[in-house]
Protein backbone atom coordinates (compact mmCIF):
# COMPACT_ATOMS: atom_id res chain seq x y z
CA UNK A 1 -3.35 11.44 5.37
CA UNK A 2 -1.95 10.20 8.85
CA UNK A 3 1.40 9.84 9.63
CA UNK A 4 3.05 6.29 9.53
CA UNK A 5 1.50 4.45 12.34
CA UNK A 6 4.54 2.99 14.91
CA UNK A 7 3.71 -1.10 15.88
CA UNK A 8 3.34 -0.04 19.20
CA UNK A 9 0.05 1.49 18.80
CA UNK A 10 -2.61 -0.13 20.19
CA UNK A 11 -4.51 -2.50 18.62
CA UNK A 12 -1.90 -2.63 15.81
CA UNK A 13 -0.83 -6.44 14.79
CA UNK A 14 3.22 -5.76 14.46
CA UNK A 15 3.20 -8.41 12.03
CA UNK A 16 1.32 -6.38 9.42
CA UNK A 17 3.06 -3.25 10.18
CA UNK A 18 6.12 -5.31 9.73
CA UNK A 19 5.19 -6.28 6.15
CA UNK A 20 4.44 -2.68 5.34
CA UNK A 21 7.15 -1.05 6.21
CA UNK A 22 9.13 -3.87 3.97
CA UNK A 23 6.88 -3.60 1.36
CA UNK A 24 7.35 0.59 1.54
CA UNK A 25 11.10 -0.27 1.79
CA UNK A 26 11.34 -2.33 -0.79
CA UNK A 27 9.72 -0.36 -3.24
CA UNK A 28 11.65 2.84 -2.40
CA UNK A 29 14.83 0.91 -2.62
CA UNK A 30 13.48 0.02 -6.02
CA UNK A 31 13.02 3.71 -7.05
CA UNK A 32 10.28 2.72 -9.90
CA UNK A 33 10.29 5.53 -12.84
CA UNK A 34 6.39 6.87 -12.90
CA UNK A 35 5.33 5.80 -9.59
CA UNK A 36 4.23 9.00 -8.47
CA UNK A 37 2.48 7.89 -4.96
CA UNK A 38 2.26 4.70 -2.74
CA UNK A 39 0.11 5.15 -0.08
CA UNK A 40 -0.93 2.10 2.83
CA UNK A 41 -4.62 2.36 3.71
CA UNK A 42 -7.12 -0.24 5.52
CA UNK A 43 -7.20 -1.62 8.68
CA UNK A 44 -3.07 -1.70 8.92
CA UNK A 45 -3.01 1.89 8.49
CA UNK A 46 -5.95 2.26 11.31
CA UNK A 47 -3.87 0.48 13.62
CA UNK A 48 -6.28 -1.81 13.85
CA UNK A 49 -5.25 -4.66 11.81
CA UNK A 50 -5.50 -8.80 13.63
CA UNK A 51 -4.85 -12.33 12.64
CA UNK A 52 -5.59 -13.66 9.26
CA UNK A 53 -8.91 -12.03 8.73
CA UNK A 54 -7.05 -8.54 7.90
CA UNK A 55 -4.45 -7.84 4.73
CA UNK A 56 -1.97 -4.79 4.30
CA UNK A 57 -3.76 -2.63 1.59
CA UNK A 58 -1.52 -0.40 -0.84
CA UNK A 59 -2.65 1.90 -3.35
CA UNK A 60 -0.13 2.83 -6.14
CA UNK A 61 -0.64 5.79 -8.51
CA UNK A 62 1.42 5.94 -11.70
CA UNK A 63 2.12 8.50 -14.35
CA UNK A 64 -0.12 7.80 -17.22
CA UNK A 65 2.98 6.90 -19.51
CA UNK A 66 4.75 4.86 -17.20
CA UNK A 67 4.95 1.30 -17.95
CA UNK A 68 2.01 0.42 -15.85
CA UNK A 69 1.79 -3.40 -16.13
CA UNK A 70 5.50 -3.69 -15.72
CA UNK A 71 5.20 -1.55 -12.24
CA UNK A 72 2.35 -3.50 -11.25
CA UNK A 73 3.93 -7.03 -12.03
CA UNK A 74 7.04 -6.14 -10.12
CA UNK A 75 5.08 -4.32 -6.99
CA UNK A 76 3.09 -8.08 -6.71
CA UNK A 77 6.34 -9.72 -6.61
CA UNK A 78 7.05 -7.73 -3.91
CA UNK A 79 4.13 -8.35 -2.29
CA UNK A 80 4.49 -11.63 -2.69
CA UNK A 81 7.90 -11.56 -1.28
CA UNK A 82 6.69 -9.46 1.75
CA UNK A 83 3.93 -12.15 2.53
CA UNK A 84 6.22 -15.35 2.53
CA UNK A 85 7.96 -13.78 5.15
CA UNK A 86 5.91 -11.98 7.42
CA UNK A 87 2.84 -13.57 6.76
CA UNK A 88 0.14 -11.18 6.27
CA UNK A 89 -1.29 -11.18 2.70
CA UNK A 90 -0.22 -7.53 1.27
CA UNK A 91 -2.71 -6.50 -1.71
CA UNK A 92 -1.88 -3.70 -4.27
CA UNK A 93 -4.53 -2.04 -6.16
CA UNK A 94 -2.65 0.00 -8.87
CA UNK A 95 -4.35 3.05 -11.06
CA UNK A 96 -3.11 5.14 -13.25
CA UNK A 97 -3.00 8.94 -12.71
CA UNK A 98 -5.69 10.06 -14.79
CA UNK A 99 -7.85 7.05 -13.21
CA UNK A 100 -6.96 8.39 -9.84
CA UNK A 101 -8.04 11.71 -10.33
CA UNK A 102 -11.23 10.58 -12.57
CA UNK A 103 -12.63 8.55 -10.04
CA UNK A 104 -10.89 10.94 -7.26
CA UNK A 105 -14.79 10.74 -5.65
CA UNK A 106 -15.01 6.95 -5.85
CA UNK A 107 -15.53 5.76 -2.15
CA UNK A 108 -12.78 3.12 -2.52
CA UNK A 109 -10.17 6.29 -3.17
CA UNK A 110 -12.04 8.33 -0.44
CA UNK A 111 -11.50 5.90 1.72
CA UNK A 112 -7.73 5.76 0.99
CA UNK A 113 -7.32 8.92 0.79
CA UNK A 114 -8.69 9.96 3.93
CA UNK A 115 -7.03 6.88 6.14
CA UNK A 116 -3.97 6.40 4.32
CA UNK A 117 -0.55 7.03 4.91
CA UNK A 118 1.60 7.86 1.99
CA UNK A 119 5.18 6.53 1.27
């Protein structure tokens, strides 16, 4: 994984990296019990997110006896927060941690694995 990307970079849109670093923010100021990993991935963690045709992809990992719907319901309501201000739509794709490391080879998880940036 990469480190954070800064909105400087080129070719980054500042308003997505905006609404991941509140997103990130806001769940760490939320300290959920059993979210063991939250990790931005896609074309906002590239740096090479633009305009309305790109969203700010997260990928949460919780224990597997965390309350998982309850995490999930309250990390969309932050997402949903996050858009209505900054604009970019902010998806969240949660899995549990035996899902994440069953389907570890999966080329969605690949994927966000290799480009992601953890938080």
């Amino acid at each position: 994984m990469s480190e954070r990307p800064s909105p400087t970079d080129s070719g980054s849109d500042e308003a997505h990296e905006s609404a991941a670093e509140a997103f990130a923010h806001r769940v760490e100021i939320r300290q959920f019990d059993g979210l063991d990993k939250l990790v931005l991935f896609g074309s906002t963690s590239r740096g090479d997110a633009s305009g309305c045709s790109s969203d700010v992809d997260f990928l949460a990992v919780v224990s597997d006896d965390a309350d998982r719907d309850r995490i999930e319901e309250s990390l969309r309501d932050i997402a949903y927060d996050v858009m209505l201000e900054c604009g970019p739509v902010v998806e969240v794709y949660v899995l549990s941690r035996s899902e994440f490391e069953d389907r570890r080879d999966h080329p969605f998880l690949v994927r966000a694995n290799r480009e992601g940036t953890a938080y």
